[in-house]
C-alpha atoms as a PDB file:
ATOM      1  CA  UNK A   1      -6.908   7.458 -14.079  1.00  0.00           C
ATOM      2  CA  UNK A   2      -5.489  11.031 -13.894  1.00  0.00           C
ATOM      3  CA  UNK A   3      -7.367  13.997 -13.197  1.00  0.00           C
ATOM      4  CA  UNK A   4      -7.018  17.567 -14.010  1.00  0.00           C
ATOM      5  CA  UNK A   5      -7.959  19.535 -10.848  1.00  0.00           C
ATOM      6  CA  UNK A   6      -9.512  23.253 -10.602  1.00  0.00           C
ATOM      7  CA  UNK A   7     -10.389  25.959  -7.515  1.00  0.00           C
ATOM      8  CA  UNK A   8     -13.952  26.425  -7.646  1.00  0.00           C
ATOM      9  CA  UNK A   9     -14.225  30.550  -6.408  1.00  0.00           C
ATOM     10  CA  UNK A  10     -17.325  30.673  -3.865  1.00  0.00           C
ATOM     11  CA  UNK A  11     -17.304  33.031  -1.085  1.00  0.00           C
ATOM     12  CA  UNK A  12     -19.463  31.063   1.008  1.00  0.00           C
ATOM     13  CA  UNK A  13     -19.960  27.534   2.323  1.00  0.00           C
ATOM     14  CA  UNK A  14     -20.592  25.326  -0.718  1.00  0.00           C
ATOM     15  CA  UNK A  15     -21.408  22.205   1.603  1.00  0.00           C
ATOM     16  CA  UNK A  16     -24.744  24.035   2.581  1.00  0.00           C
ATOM     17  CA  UNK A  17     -26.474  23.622  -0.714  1.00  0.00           C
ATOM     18  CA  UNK A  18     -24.647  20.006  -1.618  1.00  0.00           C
ATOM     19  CA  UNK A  19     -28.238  17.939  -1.615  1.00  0.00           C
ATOM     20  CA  UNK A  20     -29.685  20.419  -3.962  1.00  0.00           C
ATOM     21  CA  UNK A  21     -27.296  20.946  -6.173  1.00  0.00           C
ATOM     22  CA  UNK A  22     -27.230  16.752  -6.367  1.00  0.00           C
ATOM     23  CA  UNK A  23     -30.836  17.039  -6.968  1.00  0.00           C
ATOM     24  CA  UNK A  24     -30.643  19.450  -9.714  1.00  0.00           C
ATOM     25  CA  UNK A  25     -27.858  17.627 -11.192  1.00  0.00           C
ATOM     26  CA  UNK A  26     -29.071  14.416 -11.006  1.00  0.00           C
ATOM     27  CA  UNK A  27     -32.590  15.910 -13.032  1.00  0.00           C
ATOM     28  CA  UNK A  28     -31.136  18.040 -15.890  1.00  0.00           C
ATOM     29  CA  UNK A  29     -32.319  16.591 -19.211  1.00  0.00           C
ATOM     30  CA  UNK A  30     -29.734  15.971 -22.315  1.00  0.00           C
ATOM     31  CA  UNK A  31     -28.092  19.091 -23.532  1.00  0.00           C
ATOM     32  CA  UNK A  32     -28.375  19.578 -27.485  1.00  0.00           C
ATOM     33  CA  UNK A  33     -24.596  19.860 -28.750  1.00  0.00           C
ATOM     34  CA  UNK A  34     -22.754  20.541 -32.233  1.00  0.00           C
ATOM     35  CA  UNK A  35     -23.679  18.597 -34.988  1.00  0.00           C
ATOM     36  CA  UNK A  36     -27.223  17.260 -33.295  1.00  0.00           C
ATOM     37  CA  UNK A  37     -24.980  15.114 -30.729  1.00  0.00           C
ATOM     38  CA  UNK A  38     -26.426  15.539 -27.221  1.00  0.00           C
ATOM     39  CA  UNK A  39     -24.845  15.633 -23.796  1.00  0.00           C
ATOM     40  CA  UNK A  40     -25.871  14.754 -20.480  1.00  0.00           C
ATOM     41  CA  UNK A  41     -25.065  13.694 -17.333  1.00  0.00           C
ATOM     42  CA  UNK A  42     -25.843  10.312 -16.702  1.00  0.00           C
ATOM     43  CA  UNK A  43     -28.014   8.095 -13.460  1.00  0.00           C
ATOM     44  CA  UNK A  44     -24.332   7.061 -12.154  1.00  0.00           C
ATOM     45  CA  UNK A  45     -23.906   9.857  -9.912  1.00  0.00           C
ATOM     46  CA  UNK A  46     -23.116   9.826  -6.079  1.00  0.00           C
ATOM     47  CA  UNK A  47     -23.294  12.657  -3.014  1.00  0.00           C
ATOM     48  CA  UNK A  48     -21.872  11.462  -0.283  1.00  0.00           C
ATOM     49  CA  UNK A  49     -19.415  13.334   2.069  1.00  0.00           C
ATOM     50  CA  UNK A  50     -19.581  16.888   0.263  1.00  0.00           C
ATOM     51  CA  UNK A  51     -18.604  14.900  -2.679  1.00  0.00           C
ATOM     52  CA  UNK A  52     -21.053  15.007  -5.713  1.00  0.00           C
ATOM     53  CA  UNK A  53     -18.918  12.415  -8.344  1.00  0.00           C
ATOM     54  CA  UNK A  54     -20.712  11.713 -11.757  1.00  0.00           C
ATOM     55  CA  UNK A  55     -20.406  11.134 -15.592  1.00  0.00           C
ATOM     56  CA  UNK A  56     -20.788  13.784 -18.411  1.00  0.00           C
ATOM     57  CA  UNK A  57     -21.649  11.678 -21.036  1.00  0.00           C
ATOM     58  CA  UNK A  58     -20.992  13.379 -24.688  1.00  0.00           C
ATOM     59  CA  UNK A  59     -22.490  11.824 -28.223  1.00  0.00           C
ATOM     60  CA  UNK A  60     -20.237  11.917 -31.217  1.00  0.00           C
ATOM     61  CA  UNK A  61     -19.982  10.801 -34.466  1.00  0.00           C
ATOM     62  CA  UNK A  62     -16.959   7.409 -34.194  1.00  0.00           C
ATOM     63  CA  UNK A  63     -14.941   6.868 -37.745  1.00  0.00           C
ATOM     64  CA  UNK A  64     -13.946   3.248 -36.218  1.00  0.00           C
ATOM     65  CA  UNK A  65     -15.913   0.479 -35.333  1.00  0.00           C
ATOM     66  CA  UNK A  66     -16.753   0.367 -31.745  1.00  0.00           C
ATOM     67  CA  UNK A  67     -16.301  -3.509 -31.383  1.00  0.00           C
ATOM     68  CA  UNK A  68     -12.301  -4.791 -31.247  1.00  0.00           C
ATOM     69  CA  UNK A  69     -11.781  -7.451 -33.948  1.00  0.00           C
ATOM     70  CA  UNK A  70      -9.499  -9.038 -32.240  1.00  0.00           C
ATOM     71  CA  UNK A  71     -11.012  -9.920 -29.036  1.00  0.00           C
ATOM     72  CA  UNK A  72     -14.409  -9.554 -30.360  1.00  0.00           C
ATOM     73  CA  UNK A  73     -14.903  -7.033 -27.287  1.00  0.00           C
ATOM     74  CA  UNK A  74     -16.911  -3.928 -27.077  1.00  0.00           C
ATOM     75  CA  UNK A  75     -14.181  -0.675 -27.419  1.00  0.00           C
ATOM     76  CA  UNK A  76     -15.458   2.188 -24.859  1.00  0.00           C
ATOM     77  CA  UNK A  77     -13.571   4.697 -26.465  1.00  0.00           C
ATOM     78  CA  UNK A  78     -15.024   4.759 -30.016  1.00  0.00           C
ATOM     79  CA  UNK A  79     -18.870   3.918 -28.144  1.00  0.00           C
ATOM     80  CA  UNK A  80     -21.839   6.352 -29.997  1.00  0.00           C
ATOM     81  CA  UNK A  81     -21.190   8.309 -25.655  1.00  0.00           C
ATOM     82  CA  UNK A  82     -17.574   9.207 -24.705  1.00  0.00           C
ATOM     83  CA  UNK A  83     -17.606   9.285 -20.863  1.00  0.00           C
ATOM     84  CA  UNK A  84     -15.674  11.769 -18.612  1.00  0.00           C
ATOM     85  CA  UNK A  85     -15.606  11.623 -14.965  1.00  0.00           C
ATOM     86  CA  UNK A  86     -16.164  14.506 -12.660  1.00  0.00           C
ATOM     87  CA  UNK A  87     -15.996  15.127  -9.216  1.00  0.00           C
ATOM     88  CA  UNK A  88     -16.871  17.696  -7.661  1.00  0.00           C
ATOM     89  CA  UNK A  89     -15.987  18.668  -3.884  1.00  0.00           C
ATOM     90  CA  UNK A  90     -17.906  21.094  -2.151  1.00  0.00           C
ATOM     91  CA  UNK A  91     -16.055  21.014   1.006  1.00  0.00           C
ATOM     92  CA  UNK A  92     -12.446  21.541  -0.369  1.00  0.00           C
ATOM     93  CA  UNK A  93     -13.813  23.590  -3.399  1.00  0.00           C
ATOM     94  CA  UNK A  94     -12.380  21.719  -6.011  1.00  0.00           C
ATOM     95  CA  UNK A  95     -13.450  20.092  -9.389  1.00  0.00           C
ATOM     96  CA  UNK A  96     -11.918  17.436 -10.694  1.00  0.00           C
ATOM     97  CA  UNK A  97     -12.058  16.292 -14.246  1.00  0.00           C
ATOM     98  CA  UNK A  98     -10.777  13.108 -16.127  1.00  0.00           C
ATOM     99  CA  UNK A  99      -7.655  13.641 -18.165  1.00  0.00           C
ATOM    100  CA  UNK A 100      -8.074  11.650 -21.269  1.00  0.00           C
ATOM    101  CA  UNK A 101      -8.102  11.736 -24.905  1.00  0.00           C
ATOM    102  CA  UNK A 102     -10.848  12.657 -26.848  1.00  0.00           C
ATOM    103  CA  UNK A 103     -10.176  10.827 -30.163  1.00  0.00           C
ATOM    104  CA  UNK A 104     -13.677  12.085 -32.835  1.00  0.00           C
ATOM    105  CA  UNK A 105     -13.094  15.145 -34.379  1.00  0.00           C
ATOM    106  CA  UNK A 106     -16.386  16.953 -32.472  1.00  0.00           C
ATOM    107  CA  UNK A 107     -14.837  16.189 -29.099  1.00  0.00           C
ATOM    108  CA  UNK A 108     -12.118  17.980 -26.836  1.00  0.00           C
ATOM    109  CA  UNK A 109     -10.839  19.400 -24.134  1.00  0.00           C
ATOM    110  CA  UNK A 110     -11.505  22.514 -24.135  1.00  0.00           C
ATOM    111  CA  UNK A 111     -15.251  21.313 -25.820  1.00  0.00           C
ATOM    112  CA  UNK A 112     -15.745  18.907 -22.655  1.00  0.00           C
ATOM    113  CA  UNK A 113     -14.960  21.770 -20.180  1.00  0.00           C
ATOM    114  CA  UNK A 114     -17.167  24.375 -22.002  1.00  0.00           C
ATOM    115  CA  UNK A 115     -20.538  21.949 -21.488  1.00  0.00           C
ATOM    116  CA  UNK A 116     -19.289  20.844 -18.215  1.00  0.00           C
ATOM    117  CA  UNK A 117     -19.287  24.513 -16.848  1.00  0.00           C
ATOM    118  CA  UNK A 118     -22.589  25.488 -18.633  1.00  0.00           C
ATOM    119  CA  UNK A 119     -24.562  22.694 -16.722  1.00  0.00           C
ATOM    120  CA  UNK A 120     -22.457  23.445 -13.462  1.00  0.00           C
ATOM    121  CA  UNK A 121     -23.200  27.429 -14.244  1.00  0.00           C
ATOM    122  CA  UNK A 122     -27.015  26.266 -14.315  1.00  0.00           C
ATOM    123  CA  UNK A 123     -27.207  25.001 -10.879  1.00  0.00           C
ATOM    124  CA  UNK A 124     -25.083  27.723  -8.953  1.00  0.00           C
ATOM    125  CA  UNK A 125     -27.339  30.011 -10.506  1.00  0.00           C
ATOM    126  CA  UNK A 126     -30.639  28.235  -9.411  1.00  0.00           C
ATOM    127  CA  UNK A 127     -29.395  26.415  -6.177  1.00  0.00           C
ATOM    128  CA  UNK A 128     -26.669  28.826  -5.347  1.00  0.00           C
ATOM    129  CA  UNK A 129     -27.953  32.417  -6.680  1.00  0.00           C
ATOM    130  CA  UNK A 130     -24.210  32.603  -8.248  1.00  0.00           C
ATOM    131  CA  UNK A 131     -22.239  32.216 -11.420  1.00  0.00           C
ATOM    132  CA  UNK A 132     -20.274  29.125 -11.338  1.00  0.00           C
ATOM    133  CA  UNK A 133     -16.413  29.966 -11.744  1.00  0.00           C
ATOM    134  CA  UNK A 134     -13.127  28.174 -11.429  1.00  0.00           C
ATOM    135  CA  UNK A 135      -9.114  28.761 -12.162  1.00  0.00           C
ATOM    136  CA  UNK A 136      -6.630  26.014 -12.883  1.00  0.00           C
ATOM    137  CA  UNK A 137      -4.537  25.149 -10.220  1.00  0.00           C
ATOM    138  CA  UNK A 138      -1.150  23.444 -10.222  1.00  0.00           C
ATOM    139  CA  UNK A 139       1.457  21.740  -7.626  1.00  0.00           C
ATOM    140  CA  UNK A 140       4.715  20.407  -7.873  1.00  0.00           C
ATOM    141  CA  UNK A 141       5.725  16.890  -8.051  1.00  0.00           C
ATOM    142  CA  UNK A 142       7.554  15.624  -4.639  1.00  0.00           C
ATOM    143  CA  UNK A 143       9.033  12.353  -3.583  1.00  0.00           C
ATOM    144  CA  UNK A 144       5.656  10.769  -2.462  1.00  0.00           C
ATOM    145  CA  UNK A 145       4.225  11.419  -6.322  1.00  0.00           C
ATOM    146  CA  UNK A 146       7.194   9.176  -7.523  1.00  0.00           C
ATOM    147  CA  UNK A 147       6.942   6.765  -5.256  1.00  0.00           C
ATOM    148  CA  UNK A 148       2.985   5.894  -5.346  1.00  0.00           C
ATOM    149  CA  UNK A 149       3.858   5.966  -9.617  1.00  0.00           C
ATOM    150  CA  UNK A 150       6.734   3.132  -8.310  1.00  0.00           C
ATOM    151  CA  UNK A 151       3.956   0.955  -6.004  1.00  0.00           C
ATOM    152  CA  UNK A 152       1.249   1.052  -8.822  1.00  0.00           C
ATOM    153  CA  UNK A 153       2.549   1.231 -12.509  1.00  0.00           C
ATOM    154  CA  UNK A 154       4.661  -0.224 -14.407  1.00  0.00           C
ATOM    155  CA  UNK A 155       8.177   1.322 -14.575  1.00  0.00           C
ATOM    156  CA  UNK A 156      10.061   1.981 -17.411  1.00  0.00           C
ATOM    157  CA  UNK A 157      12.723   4.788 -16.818  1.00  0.00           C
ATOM    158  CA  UNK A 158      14.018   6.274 -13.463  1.00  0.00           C
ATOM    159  CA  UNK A 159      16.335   9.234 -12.643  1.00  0.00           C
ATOM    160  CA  UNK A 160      17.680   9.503  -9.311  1.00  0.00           C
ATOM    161  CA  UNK A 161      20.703  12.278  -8.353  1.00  0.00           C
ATOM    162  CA  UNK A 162      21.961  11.102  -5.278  1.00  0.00           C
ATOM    163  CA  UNK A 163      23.579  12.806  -1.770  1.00  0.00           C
ATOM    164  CA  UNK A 164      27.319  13.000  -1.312  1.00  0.00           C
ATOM    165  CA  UNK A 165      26.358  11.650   2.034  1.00  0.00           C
ATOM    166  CA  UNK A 166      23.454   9.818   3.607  1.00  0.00           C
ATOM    167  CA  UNK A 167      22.900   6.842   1.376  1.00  0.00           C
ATOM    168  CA  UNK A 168      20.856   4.863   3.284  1.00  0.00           C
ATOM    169  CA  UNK A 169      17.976   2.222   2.209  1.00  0.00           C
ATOM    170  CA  UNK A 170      14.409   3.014   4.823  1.00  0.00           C
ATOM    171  CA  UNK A 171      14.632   0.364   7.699  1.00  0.00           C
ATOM    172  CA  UNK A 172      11.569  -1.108   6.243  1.00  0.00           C
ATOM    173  CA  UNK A 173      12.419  -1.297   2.896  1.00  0.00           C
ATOM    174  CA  UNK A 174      12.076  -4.878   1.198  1.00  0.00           C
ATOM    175  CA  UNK A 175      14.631  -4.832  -1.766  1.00  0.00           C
ATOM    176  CA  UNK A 176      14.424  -8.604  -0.899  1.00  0.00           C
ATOM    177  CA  UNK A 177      12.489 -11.966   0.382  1.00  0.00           C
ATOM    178  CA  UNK A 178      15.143 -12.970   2.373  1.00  0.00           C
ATOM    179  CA  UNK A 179      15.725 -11.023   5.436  1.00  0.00           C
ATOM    180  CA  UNK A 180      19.672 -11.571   5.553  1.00  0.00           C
ATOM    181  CA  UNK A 181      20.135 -10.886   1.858  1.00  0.00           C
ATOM    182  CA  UNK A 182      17.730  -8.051   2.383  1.00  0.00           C
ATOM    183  CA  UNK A 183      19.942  -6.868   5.216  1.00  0.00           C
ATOM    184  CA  UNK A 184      23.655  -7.151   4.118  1.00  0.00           C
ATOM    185  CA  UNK A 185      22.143  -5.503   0.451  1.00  0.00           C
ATOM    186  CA  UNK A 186      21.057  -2.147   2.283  1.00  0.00           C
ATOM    187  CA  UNK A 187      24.369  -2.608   4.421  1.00  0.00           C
ATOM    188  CA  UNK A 188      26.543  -2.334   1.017  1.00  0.00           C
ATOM    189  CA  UNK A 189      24.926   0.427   0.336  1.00  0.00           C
ATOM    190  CA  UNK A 190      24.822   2.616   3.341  1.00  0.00           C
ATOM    191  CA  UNK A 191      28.946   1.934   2.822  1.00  0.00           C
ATOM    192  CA  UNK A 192      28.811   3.277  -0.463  1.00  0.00           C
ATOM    193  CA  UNK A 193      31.580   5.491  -0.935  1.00  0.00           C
ATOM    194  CA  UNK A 194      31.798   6.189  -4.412  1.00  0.00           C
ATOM    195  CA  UNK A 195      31.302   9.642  -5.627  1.00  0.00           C
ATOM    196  CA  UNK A 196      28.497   8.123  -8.157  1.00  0.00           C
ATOM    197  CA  UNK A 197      26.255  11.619  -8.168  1.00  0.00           C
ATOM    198  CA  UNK A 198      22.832  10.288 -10.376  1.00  0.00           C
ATOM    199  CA  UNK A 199      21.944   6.787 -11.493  1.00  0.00           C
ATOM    200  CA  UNK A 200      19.588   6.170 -14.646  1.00  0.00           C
ATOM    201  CA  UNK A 201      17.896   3.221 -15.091  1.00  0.00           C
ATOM    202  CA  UNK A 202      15.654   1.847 -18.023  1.00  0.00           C
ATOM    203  CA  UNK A 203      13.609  -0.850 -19.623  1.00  0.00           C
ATOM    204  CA  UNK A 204      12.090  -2.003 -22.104  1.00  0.00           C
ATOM    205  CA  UNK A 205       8.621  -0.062 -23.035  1.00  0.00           C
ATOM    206  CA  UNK A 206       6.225  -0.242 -25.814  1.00  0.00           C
ATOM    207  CA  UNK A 207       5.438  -3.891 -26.655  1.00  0.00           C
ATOM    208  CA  UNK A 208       7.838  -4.863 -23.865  1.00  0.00           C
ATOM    209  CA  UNK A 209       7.744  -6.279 -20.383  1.00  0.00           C
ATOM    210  CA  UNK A 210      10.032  -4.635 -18.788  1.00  0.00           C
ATOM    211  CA  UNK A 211       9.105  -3.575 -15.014  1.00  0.00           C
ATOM    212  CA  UNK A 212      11.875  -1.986 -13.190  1.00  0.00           C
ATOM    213  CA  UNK A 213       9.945  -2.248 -10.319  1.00  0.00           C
ATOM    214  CA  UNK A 214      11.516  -5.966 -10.230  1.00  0.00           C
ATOM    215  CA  UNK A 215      14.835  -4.098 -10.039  1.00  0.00           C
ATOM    216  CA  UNK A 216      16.265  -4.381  -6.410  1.00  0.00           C
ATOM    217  CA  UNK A 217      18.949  -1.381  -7.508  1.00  0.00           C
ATOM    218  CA  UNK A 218      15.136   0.278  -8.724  1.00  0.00           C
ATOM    219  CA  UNK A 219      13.855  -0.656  -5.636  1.00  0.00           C
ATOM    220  CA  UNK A 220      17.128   0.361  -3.883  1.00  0.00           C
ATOM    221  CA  UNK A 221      17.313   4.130  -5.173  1.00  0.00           C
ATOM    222  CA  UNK A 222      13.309   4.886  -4.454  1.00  0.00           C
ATOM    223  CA  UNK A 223      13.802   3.912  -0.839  1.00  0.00           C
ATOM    224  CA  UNK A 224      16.484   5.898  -0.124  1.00  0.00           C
ATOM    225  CA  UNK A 225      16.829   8.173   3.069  1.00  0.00           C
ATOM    226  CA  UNK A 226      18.108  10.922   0.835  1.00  0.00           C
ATOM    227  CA  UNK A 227      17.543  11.336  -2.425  1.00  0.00           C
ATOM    228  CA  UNK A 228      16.160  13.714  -5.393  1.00  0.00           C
ATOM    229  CA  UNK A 229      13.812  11.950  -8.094  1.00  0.00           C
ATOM    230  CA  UNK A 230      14.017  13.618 -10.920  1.00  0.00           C
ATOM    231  CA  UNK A 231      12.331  11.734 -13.642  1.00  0.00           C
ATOM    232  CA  UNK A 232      10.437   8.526 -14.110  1.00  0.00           C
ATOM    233  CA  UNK A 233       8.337   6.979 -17.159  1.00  0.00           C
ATOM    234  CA  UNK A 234       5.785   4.774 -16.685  1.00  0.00           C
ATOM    235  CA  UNK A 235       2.344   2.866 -18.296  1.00  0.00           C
ATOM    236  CA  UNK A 236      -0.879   4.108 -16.906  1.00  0.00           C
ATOM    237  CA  UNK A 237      -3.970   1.818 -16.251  1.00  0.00           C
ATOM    238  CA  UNK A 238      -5.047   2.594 -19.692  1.00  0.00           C
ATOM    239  CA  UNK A 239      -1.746   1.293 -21.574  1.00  0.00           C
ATOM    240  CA  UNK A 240      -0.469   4.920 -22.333  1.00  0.00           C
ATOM    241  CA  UNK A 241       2.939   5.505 -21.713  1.00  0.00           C
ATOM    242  CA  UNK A 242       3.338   8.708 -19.254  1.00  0.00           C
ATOM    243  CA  UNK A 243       6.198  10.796 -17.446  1.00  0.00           C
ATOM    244  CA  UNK A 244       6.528  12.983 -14.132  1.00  0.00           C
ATOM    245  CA  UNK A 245       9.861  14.977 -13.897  1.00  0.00           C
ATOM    246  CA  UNK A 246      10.301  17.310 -10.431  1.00  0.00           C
ATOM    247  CA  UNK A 247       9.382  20.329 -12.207  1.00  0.00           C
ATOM    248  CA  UNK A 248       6.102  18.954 -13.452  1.00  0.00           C
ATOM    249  CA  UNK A 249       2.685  19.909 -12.137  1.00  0.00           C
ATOM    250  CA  UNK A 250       1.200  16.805 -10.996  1.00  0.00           C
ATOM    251  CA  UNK A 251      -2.403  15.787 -11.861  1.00  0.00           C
ATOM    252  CA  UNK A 252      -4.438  13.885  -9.421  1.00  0.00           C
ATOM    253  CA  UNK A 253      -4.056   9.891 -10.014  1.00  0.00           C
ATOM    254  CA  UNK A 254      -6.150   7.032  -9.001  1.00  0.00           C
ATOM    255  CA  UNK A 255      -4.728   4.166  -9.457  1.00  0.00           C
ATOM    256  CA  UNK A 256      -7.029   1.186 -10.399  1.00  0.00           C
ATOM    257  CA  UNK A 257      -9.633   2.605 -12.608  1.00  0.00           C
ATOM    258  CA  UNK A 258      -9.181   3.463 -16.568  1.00  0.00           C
ATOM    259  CA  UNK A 259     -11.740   3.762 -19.506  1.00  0.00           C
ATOM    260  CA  UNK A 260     -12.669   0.182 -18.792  1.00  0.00           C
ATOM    261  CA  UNK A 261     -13.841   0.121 -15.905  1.00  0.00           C
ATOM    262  CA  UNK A 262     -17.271   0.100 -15.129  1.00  0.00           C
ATOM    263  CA  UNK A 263     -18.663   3.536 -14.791  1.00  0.00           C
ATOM    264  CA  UNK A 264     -20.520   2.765 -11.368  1.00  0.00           C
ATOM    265  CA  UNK A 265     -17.670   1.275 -10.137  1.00  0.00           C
ATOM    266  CA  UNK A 266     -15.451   4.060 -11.314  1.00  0.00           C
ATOM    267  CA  UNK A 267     -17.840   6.713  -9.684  1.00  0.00           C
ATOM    268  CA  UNK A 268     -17.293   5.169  -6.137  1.00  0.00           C
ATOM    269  CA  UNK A 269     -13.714   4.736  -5.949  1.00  0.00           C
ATOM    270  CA  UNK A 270     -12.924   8.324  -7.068  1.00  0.00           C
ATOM    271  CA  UNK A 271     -15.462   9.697  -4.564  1.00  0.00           C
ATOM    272  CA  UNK A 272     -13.793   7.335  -1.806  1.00  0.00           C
ATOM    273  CA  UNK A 273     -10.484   8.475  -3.116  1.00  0.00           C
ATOM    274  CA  UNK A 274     -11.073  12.452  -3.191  1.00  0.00           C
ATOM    275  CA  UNK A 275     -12.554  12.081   0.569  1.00  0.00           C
ATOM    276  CA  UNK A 276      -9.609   9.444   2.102  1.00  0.00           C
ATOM    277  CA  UNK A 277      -7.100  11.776  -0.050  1.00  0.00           C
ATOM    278  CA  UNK A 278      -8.050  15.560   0.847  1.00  0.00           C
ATOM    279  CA  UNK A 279      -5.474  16.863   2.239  1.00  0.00           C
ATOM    280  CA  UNK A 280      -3.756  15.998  -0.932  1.00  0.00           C
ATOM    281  CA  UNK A 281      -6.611  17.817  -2.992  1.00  0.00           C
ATOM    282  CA  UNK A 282      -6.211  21.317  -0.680  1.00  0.00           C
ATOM    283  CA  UNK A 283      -1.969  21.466  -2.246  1.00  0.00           C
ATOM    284  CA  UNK A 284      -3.646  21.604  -5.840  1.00  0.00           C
ATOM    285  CA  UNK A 285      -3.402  25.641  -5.331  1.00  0.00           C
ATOM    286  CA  UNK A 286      -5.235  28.194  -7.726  1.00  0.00           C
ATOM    287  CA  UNK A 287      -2.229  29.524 -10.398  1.00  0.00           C
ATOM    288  CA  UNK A 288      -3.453  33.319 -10.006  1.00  0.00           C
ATOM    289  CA  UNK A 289      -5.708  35.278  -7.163  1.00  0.00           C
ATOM    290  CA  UNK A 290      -9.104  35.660  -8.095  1.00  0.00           C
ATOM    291  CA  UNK A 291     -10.068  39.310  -8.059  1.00  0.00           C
END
């Protein structure tokens, strides 16, 4: 699960008012919305470590039925309530919001944000005395962002420009089971001397099973000493085909977790995540100074 992540502007100490701003949260009534579909955030919320981590759940009117024919299986995504996740970290000062698709034609982006920021705006004013604002942040991919996408999805494309010099697999790499073959593999490689400058590597995607995670040259080139990612394409926990190149901005993923998953469920791991992961939250760096 992927989430966009935003600066929260507060002059002050936002962990000071965290229980009451839980409180208020966790006791505002539905919202009335366009078209006479209601909003609201639901009972699954959680405070715990400056982290307040909950559900705005949104009404809307679904063209599709909401049960899957196939597997005679209820379909969350075209349910009477879309679900977004939110957390919300008063320590760091940062919101995060659940990138996903919003499928009916009364639902969006832009829509979710606007009645997520209204009920947020409500409790600054009455907990906080303030006017709840926020910018978008970005940061740049770097080598650890491609190689957590290479431990927990599966891989479908992968760019790697390589060093003139330097090509050496990490000592505790395992392109292999078997320690010898394992050892005279990283061996050939560290006497590459080819002038071989970028290496592309693919597999089969949609309606394939193609994992180039099982690749030991895949698994060769992410474990190099010295090397420059540039690209790789991969399936997310939801089935939806994705790609992080070294110039993109780079959302916040948890791995594990999709539209599936039980929203409880859901609403712990991301608040575990956002406090075991905060020092990755503070590089998500507001695009413009506030003024």
């Amino acid at each position: 699960m992927d989430f966009r992540v935003y600066q929260v502007i507060y002059p002050d100490d936002l962990a000071q008012h965290g229980q009451a701003l839980f409180e208020f949260l966790r006791g505002m009534a539905k919202q009335p919305g366009e078209y006479r579909f209601d909003y609201c955030i639901t009972n699954d919320i959680d405070y715990s470590n400056d982290i307040i981590t909950f559900c705005l759940s949104e009404g809307h009117q679904s063209n599709i039925s909401s049960v899957d024919d196939d597997k005679n299986a209820y379909v969350p995504e075209v349910s009477p309530y879309l679900s977004t996740c939110v957390a919300l970290d008063l320590q760091e000062k940062r919101l995060l919001v659940q990138h996903r698709d919003y499928p009916p034609d009364n639902l969006s982006k832009d829509t979710n944000m606007t009645r997520l920021s209204l009920m947020l705006n409500q409790a600054f004013e009455a907990v906080c005395n303030a006017i709840f604002n926020y910018l978008d942040t970005t940061r740049e991919a770097d080598d650890e962002d491609f190689a957590h996408i290479f431990r927990h999805y599966r891989i479908t494309m992968l760019r790697v420009r390589l060093h003139e010099t330097g090509r050496y697999i990490s000592e505790e790499a395992q392109v292999f089971e078997d320690e010898i073959t394992n050892e005279r593999w990283k061996r050939g490689w560290a006497e590459d001397g080819s002038s071989m400058h970028e290496v592309i590597l693919k597999a089969p995607g949609r309606g394939g099973e193609g994992d180039l995670r099982e690749s030991p040259l895949a698994k060769s080139l992410i474990n190099l000493v010295r090397k420059d990612v540039m690209e790789i394409n991969y399936w997310d926990d939801d089935g939806v085909s994705e790609s992080l190149s070294r110039n993109d901005f780079r959302r916040f993923s948890i791995a594990g977790i999709n539209i599936h998953t039980l929203i409880i469920t859901a609403i712990q791991t991301i608040s575990n995540e956002v406090y075991n992961r905060r020092e990755e939250i503070r590089r998500f760096i507001a695009t413009r100074d506030f003024e």
